[in-house]
N, C-alpha and C. Protein backbone atom coordinates (compact mmCIF):
# COMPACT_ATOMS: atom_id res chain seq x y z
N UNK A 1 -70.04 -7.70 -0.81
CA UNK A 1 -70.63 -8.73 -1.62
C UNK A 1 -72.00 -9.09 -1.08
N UNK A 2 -72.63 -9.99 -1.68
CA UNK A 2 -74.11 -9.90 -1.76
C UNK A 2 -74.04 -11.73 -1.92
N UNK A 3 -74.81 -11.99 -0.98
CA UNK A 3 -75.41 -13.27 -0.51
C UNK A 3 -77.00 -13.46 -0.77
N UNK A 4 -77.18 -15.03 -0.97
CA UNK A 4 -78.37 -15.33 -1.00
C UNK A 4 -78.66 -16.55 -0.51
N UNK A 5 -79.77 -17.25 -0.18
CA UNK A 5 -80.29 -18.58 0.32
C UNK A 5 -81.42 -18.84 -1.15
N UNK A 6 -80.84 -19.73 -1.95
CA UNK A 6 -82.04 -20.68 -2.67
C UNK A 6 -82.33 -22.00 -2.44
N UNK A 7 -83.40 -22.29 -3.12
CA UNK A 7 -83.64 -23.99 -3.21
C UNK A 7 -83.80 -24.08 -4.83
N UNK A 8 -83.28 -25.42 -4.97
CA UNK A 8 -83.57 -26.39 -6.13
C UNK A 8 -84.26 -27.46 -6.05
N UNK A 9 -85.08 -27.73 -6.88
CA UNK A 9 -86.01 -28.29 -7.17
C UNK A 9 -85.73 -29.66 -7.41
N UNK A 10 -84.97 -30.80 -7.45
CA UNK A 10 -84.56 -31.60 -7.71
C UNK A 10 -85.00 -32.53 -8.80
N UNK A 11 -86.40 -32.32 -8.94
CA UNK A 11 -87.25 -32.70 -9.76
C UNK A 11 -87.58 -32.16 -10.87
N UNK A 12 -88.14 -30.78 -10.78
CA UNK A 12 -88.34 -29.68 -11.91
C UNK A 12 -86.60 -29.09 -11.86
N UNK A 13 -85.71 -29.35 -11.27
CA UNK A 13 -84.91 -28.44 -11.49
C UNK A 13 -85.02 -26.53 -11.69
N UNK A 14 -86.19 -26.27 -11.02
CA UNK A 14 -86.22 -24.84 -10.75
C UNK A 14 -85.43 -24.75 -9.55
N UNK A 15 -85.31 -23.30 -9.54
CA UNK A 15 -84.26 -22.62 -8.51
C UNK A 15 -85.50 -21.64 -8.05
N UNK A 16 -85.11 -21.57 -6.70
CA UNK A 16 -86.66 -20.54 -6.29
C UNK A 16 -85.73 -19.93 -5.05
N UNK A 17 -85.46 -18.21 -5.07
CA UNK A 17 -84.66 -17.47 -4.33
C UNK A 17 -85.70 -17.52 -3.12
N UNK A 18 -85.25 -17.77 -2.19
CA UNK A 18 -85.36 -17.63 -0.80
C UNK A 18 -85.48 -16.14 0.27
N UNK A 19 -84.45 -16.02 0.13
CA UNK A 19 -83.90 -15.03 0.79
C UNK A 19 -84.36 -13.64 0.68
N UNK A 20 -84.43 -12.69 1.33
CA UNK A 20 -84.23 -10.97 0.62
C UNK A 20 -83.51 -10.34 1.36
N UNK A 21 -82.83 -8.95 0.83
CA UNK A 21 -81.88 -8.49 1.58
C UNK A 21 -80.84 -8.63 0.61
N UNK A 22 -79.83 -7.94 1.28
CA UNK A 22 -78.17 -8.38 0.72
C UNK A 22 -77.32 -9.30 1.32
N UNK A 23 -77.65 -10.15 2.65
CA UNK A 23 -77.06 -11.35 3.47
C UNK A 23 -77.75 -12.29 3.68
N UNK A 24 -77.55 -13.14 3.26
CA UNK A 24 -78.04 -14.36 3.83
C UNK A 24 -77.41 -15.36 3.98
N UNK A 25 -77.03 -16.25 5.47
CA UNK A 25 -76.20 -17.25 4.90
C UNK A 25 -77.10 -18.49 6.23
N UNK A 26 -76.27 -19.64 6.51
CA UNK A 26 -76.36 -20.63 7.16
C UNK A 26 -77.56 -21.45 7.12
N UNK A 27 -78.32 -21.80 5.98
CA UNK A 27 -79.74 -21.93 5.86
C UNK A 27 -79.46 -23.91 6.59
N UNK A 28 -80.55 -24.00 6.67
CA UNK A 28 -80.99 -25.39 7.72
C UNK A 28 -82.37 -25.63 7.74
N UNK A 29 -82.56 -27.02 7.23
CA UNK A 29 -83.68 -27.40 6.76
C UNK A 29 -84.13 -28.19 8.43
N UNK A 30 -85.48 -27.83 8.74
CA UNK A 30 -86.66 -28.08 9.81
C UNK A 30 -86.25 -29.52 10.15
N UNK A 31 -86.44 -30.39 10.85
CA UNK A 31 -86.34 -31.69 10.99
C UNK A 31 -87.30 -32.53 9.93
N UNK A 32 -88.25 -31.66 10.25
CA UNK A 32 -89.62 -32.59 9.33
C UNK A 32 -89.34 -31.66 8.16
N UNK A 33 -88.38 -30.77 7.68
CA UNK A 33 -88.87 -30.35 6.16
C UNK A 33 -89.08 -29.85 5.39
N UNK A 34 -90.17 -28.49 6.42
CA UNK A 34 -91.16 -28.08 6.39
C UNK A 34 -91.11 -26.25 6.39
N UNK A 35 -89.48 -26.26 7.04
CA UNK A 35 -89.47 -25.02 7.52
C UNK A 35 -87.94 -24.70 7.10
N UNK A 36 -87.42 -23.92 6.24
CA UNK A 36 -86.20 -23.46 6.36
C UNK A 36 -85.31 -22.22 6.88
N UNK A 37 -84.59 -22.54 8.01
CA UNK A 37 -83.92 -20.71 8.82
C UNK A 37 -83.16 -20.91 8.06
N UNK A 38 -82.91 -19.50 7.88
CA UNK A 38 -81.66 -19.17 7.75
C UNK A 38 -81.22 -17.39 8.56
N UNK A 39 -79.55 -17.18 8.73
CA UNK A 39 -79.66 -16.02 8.94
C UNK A 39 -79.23 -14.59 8.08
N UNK A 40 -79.38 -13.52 8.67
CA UNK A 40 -79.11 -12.34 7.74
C UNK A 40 -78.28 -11.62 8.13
N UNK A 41 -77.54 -10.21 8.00
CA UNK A 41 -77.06 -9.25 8.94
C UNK A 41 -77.07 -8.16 8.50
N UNK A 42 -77.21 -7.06 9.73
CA UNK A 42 -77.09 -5.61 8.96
C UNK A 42 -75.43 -5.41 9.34
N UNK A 43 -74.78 -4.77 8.63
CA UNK A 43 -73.19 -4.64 8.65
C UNK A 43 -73.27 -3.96 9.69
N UNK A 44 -72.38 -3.96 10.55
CA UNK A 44 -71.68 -2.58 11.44
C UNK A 44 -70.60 -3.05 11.26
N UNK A 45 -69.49 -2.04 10.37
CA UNK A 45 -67.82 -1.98 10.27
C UNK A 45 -67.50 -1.80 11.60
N UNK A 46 -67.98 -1.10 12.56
CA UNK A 46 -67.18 -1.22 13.85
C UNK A 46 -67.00 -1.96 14.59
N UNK A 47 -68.26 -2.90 14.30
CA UNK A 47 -68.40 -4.56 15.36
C UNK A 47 -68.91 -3.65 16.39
N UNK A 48 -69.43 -2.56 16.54
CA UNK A 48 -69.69 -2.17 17.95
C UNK A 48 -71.20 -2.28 18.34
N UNK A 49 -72.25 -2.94 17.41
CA UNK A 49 -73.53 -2.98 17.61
C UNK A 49 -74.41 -3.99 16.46
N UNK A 50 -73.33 -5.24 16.32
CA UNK A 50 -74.56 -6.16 14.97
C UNK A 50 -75.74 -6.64 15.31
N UNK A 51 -76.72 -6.91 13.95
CA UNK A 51 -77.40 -6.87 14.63
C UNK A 51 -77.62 -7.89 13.15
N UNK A 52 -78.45 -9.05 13.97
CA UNK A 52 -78.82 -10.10 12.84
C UNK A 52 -80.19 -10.62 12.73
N UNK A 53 -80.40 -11.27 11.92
CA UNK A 53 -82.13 -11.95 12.19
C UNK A 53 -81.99 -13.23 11.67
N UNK A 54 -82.59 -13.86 12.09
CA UNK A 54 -83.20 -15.16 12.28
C UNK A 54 -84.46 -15.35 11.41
N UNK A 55 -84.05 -15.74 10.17
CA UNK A 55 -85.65 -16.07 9.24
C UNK A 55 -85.69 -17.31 9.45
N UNK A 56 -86.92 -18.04 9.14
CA UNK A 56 -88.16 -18.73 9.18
C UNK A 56 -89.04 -19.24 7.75
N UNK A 57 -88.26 -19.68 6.78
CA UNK A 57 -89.41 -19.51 5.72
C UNK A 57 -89.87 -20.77 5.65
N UNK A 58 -91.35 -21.17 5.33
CA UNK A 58 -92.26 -21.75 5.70
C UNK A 58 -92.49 -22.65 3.91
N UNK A 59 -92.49 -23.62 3.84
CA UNK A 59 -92.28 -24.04 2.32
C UNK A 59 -93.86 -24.03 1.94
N UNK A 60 -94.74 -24.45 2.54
CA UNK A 60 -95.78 -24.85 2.39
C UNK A 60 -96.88 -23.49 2.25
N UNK A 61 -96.61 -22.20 3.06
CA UNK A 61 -97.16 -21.22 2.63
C UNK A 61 -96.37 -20.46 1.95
N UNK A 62 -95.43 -20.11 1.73
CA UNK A 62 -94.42 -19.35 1.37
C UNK A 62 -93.93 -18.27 1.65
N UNK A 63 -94.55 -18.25 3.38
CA UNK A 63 -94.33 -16.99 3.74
C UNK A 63 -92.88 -17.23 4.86
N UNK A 64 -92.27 -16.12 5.26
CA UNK A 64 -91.33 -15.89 6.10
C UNK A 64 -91.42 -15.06 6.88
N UNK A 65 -90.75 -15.10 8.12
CA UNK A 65 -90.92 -13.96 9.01
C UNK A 65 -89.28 -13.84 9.60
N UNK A 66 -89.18 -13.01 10.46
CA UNK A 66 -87.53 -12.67 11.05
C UNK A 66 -87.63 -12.91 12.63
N UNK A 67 -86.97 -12.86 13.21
CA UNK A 67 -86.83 -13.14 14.65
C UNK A 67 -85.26 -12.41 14.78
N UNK A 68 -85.58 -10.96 15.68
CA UNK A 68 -84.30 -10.15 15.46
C UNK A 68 -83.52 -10.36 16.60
N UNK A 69 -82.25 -10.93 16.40
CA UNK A 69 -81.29 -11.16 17.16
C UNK A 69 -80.17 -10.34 17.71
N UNK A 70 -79.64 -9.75 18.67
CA UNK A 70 -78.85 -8.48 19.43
C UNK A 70 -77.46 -9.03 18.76
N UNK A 71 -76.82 -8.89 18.15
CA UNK A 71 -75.40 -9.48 18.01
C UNK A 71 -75.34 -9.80 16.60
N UNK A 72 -74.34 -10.46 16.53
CA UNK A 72 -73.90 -11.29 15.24
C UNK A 72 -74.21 -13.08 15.68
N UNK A 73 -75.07 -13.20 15.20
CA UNK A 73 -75.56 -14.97 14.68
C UNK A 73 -75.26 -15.44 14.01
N UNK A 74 -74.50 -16.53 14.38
CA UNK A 74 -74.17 -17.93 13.22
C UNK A 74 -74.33 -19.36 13.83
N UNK A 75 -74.56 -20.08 12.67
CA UNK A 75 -74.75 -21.95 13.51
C UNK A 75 -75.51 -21.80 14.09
N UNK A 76 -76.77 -22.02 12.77
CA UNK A 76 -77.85 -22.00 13.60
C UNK A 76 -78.47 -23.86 13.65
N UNK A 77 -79.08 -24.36 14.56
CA UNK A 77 -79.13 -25.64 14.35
C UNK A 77 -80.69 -26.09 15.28
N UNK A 78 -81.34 -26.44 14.43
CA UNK A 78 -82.67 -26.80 14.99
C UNK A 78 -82.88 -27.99 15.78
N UNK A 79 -83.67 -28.14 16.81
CA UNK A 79 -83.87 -28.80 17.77
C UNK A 79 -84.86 -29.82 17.12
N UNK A 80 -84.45 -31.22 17.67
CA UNK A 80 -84.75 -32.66 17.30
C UNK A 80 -86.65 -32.21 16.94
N UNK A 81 -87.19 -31.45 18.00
CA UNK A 81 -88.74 -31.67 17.79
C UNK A 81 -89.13 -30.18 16.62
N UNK A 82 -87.91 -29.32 16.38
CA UNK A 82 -88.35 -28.52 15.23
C UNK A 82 -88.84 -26.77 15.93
N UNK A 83 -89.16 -26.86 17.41
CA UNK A 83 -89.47 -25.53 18.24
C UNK A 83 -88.62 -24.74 18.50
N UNK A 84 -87.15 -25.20 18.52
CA UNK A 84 -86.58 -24.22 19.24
C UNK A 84 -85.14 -24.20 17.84
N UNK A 85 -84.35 -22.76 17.79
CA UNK A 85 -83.04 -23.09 17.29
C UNK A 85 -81.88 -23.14 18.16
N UNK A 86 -80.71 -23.64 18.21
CA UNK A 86 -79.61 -23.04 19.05
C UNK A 86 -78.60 -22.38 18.24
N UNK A 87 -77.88 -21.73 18.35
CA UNK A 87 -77.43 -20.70 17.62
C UNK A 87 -75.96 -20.19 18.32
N UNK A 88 -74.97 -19.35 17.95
CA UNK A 88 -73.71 -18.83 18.28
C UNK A 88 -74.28 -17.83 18.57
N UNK A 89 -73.83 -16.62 19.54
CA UNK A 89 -74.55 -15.39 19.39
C UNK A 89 -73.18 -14.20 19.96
N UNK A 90 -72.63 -13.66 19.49
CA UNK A 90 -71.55 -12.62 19.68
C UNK A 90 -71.88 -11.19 19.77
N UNK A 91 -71.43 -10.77 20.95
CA UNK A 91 -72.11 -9.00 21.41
C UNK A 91 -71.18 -8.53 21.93
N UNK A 92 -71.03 -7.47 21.86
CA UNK A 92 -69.77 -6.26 23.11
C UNK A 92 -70.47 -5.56 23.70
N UNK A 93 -69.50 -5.62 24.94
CA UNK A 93 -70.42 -4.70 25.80
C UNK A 93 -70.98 -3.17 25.22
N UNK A 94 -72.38 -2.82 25.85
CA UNK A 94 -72.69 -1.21 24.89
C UNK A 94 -71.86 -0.15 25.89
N UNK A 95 -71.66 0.57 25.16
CA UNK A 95 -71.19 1.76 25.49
C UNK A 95 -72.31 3.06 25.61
N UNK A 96 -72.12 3.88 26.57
CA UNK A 96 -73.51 4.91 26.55
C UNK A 96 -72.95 5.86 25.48
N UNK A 97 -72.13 6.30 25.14
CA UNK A 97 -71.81 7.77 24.54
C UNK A 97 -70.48 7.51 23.41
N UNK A 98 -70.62 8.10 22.50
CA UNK A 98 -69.94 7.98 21.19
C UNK A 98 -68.35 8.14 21.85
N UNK A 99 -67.95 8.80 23.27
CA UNK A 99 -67.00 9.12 23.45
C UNK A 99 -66.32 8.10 24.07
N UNK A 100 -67.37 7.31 24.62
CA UNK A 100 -67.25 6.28 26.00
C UNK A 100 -66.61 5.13 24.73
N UNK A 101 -67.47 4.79 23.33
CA UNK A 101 -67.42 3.91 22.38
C UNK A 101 -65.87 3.90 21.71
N UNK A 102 -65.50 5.34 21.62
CA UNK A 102 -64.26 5.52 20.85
C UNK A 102 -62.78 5.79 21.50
N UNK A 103 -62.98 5.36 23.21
CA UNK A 103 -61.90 6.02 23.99
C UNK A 103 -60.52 4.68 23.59
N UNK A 104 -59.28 5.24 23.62
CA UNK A 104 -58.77 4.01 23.76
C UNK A 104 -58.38 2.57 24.07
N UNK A 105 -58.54 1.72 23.74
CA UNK A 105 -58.26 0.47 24.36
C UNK A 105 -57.07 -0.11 24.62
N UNK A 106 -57.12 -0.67 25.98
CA UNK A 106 -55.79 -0.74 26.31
C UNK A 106 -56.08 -2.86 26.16
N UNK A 107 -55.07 -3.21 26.23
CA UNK A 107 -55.04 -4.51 25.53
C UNK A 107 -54.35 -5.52 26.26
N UNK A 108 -54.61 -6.35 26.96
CA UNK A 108 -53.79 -7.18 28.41
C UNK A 108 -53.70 -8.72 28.06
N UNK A 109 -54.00 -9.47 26.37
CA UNK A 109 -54.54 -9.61 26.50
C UNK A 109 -53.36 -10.62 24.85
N UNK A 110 -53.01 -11.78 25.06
CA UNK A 110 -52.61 -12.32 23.78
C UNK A 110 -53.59 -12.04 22.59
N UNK A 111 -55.09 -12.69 22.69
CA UNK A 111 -55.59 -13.15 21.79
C UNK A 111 -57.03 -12.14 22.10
N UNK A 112 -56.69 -10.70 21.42
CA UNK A 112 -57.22 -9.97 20.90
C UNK A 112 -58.09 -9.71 20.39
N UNK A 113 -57.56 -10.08 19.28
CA UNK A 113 -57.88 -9.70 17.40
C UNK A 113 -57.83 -11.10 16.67
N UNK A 114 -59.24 -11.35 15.88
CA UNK A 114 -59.17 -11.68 15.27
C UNK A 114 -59.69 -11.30 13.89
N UNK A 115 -58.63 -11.95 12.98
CA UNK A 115 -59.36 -11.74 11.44
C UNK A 115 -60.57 -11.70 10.89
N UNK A 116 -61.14 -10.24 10.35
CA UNK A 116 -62.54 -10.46 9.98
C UNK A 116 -63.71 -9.70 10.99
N UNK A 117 -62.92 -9.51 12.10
CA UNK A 117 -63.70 -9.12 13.53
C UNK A 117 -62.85 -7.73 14.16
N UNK A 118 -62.07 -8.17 13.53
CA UNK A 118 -61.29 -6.64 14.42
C UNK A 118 -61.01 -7.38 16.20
N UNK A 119 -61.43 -6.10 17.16
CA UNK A 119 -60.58 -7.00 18.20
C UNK A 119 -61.96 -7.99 18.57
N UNK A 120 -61.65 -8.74 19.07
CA UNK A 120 -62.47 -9.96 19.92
C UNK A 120 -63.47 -9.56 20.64
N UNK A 121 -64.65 -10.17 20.75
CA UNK A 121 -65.69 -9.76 21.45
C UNK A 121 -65.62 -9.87 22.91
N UNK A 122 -66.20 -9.14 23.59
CA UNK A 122 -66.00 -9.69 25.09
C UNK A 122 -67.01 -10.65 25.57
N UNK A 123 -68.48 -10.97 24.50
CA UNK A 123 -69.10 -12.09 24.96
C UNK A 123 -69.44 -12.94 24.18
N UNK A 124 -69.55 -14.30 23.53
CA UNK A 124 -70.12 -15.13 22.36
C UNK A 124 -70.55 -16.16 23.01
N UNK A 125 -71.82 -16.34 23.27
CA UNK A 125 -72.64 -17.31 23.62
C UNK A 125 -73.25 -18.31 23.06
N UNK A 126 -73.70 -19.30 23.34
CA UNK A 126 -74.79 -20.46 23.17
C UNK A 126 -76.07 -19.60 23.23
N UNK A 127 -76.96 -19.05 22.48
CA UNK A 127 -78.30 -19.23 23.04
C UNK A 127 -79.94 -20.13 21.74
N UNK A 128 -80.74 -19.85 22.42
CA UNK A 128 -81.68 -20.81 21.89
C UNK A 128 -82.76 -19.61 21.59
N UNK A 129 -83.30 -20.26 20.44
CA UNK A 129 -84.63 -19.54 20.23
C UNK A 129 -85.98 -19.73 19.80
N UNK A 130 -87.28 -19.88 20.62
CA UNK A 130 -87.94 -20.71 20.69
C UNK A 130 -88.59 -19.84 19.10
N UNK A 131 -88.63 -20.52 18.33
CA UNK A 131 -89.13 -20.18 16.78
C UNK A 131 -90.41 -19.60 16.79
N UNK A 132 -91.80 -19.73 17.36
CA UNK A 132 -92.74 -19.14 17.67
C UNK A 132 -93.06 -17.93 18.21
N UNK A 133 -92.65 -17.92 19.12
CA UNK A 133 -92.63 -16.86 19.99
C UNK A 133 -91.33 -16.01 19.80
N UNK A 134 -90.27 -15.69 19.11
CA UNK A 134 -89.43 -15.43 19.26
C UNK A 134 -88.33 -14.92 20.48
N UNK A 135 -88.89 -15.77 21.68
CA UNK A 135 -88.00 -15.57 22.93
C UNK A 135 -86.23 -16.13 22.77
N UNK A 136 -85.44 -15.31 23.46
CA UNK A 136 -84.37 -15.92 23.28
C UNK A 136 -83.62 -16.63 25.17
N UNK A 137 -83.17 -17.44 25.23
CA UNK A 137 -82.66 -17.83 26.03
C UNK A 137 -81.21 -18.31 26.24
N UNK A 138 -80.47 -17.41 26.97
CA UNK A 138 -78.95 -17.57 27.07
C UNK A 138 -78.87 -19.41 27.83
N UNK A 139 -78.12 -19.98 27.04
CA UNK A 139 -77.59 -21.28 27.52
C UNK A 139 -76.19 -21.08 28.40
N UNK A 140 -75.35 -20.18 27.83
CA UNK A 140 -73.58 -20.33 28.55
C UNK A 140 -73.75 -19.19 28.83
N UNK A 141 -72.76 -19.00 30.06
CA UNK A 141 -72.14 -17.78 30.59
C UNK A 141 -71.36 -16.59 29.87
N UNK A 142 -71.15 -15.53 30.57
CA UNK A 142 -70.73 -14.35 29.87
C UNK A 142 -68.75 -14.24 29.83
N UNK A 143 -68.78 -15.22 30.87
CA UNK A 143 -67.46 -15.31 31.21
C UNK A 143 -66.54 -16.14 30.61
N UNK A 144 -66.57 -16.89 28.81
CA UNK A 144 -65.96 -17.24 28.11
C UNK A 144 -66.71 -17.21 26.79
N UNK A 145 -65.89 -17.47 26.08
CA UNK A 145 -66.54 -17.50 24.20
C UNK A 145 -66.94 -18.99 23.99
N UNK A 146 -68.08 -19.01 23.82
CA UNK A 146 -68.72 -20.86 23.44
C UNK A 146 -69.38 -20.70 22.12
N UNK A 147 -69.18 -21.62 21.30
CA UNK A 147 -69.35 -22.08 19.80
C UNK A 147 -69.89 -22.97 19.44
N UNK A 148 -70.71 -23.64 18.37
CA UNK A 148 -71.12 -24.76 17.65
C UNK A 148 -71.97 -25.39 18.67
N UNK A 149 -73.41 -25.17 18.91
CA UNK A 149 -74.13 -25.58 19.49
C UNK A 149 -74.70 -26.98 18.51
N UNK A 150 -74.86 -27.84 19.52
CA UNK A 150 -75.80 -29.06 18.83
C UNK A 150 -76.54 -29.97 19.61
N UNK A 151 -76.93 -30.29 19.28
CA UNK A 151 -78.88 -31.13 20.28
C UNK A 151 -78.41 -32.19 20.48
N UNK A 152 -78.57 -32.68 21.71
CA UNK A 152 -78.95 -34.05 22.23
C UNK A 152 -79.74 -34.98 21.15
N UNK A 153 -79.76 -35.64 20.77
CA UNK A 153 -80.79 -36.81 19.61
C UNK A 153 -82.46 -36.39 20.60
N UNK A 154 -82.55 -36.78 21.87
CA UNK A 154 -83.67 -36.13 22.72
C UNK A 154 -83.80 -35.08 22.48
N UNK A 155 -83.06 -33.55 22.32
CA UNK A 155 -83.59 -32.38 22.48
C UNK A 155 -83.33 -32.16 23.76
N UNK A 156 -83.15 -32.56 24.83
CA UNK A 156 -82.78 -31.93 26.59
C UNK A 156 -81.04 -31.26 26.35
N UNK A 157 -80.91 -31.48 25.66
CA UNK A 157 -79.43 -31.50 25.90
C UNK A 157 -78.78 -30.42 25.05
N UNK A 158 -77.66 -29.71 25.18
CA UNK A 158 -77.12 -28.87 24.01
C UNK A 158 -75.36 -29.31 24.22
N UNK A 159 -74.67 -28.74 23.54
CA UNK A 159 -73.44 -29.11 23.26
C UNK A 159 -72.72 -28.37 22.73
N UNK A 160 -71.64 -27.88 23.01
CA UNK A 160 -71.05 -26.84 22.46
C UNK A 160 -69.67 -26.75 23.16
N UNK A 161 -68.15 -25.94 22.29
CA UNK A 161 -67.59 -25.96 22.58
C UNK A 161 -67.18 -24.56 23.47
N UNK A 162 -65.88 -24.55 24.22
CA UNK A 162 -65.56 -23.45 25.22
C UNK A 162 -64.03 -23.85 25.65
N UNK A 163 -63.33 -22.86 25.98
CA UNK A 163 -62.46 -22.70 26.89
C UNK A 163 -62.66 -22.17 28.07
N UNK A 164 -62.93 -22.90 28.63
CA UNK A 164 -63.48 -22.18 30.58
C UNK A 164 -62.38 -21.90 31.74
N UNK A 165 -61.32 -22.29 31.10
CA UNK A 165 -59.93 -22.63 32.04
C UNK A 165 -59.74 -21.15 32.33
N UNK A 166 -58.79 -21.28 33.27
CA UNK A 166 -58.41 -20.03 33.64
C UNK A 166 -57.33 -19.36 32.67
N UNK A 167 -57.25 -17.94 32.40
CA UNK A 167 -56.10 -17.79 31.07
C UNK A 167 -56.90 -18.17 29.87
N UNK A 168 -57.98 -18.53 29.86
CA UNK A 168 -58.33 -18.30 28.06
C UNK A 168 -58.09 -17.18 27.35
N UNK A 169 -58.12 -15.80 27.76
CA UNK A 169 -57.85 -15.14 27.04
C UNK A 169 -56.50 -15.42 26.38
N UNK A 170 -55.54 -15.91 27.05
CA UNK A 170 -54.42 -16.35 26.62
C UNK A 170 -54.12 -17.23 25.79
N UNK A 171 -54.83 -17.79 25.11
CA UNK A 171 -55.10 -18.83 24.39
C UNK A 171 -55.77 -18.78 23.11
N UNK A 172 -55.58 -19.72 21.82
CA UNK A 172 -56.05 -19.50 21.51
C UNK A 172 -56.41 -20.99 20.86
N UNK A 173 -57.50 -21.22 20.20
CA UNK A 173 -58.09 -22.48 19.54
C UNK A 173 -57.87 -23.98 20.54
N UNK A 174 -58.27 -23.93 22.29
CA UNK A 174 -57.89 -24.72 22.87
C UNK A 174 -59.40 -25.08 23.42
N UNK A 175 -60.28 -25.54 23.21
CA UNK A 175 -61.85 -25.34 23.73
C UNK A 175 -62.03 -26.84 23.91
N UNK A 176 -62.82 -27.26 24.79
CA UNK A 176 -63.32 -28.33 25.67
C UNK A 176 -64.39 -28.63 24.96
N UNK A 177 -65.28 -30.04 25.01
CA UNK A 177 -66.41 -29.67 24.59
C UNK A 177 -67.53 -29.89 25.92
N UNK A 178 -68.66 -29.66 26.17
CA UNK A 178 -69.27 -29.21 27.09
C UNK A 178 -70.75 -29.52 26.58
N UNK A 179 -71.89 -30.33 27.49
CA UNK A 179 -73.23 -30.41 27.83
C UNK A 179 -73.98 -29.96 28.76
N UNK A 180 -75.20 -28.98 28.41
CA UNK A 180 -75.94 -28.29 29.37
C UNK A 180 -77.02 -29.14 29.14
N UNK A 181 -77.13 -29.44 30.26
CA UNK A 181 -78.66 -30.20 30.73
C UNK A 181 -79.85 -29.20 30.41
N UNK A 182 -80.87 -29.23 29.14
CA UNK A 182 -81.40 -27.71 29.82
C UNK A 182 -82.66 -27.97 30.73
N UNK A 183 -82.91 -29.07 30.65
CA UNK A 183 -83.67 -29.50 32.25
C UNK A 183 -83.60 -28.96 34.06
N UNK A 184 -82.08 -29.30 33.86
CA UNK A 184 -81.50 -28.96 35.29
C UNK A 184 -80.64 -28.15 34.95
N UNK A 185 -80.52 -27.59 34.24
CA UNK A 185 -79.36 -26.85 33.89
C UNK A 185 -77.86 -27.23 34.25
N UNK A 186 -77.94 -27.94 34.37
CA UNK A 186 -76.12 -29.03 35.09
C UNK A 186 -75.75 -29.14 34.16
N UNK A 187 -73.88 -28.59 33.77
CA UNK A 187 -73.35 -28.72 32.86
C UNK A 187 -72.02 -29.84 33.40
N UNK A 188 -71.52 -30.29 32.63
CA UNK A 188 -70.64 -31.39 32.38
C UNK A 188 -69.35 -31.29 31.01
N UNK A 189 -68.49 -31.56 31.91
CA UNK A 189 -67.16 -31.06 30.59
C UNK A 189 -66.89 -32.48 29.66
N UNK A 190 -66.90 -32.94 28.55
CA UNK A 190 -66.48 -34.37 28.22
C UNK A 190 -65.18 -34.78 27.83
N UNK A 191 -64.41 -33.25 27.66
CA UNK A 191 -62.87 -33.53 26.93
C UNK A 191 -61.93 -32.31 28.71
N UNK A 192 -60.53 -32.57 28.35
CA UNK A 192 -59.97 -32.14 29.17
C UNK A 192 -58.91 -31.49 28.38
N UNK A 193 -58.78 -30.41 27.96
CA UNK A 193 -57.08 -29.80 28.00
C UNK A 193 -57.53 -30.04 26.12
């Protein structure tokens, strides 16, 4: 199926397509307005290499640009001053050789597979992306799956959920929620269990 990002006009009631491509989803309007992301994806049925982008469209010129992201991106959520996004970001480890990619997997492991994904990624991160420059910066570690990033009202701050306990793989839908300072980088857990 085939996705798109529009706007309506509220006033004229025109509809003005956004988007190009055949994906587009999670669109999010700028703080001031001014600027609407949204993201895209190129398919990989194997999950073994997605690869997404990060648009930018600009209301006032009408132009857009992409900012290409290693993984599968979703929740994307713009920062209080409008520079940076934070975002979900999901990758598997690469494999060098089609043989290395397709050898069996052995499975140790309750919570696998999920629907839609096939088996589970081995990394889904927090990261940020400064909209200009298109740099990306990992916020969470490689060593659990973290979700739903969101801003401090300041902007220093991010937020997002995780299971960090020991045995997460064992688990499933049990996640903490969690603040990274990105100042000092000092993180802080706010829920328990």
């Amino acid at each position: 199926f085939t996705t798109s990002v529009d706007v309506i006009s509220l006033d004229a009631g025109e509809t003005s397509r956004i988007s190009a491509g055949p994906t587009a989803d999670s669109p999010r309007w700028s703080p001031d307005g001014a600027r609407l992301a949204y993201l895209s994806h190129k398919p990989d049925l194997s999950h073994q290499h997605d690869i997404s982008a990060l648009w930018v469209y600009d209301r006032r010129s009408k132009s857009r640009r992409s900012i290409a992201i290693d993984g599968y991106a979703s929740h994307p959520e713009w920062s209080p001053e409008g520079h940076t996004i934070a975002l979900t970001r999901r990758t598997v480890p690469s494999a060098a050789t089609a043989i290395e990619r397709n050898k069996p997997q052995v499975i140790d492991t309750l919570y696998y597979r999920a629907d839609g994904i096939g088996y589970r990624p081995e990394r889904q991160q927090i990261v940020i992306v400064d909209v200009e420059t298109g740099t990306l910066t990992e916020v969470t570690g490689a060593d659990y799956l973290a979700d739903g990033a969101t801003w401090s009202p300041d902007g220093r701050a991010v937020g997002y959920a995780a299971d960090r306990r020991d045995g997460w793989r064992n688990r499933r839908d049990q996640a903490d929620l969690w603040v990274r300072d990105l100042t000092t980088g000092e993180e802080r857990v706010l829920t328990s269990g």
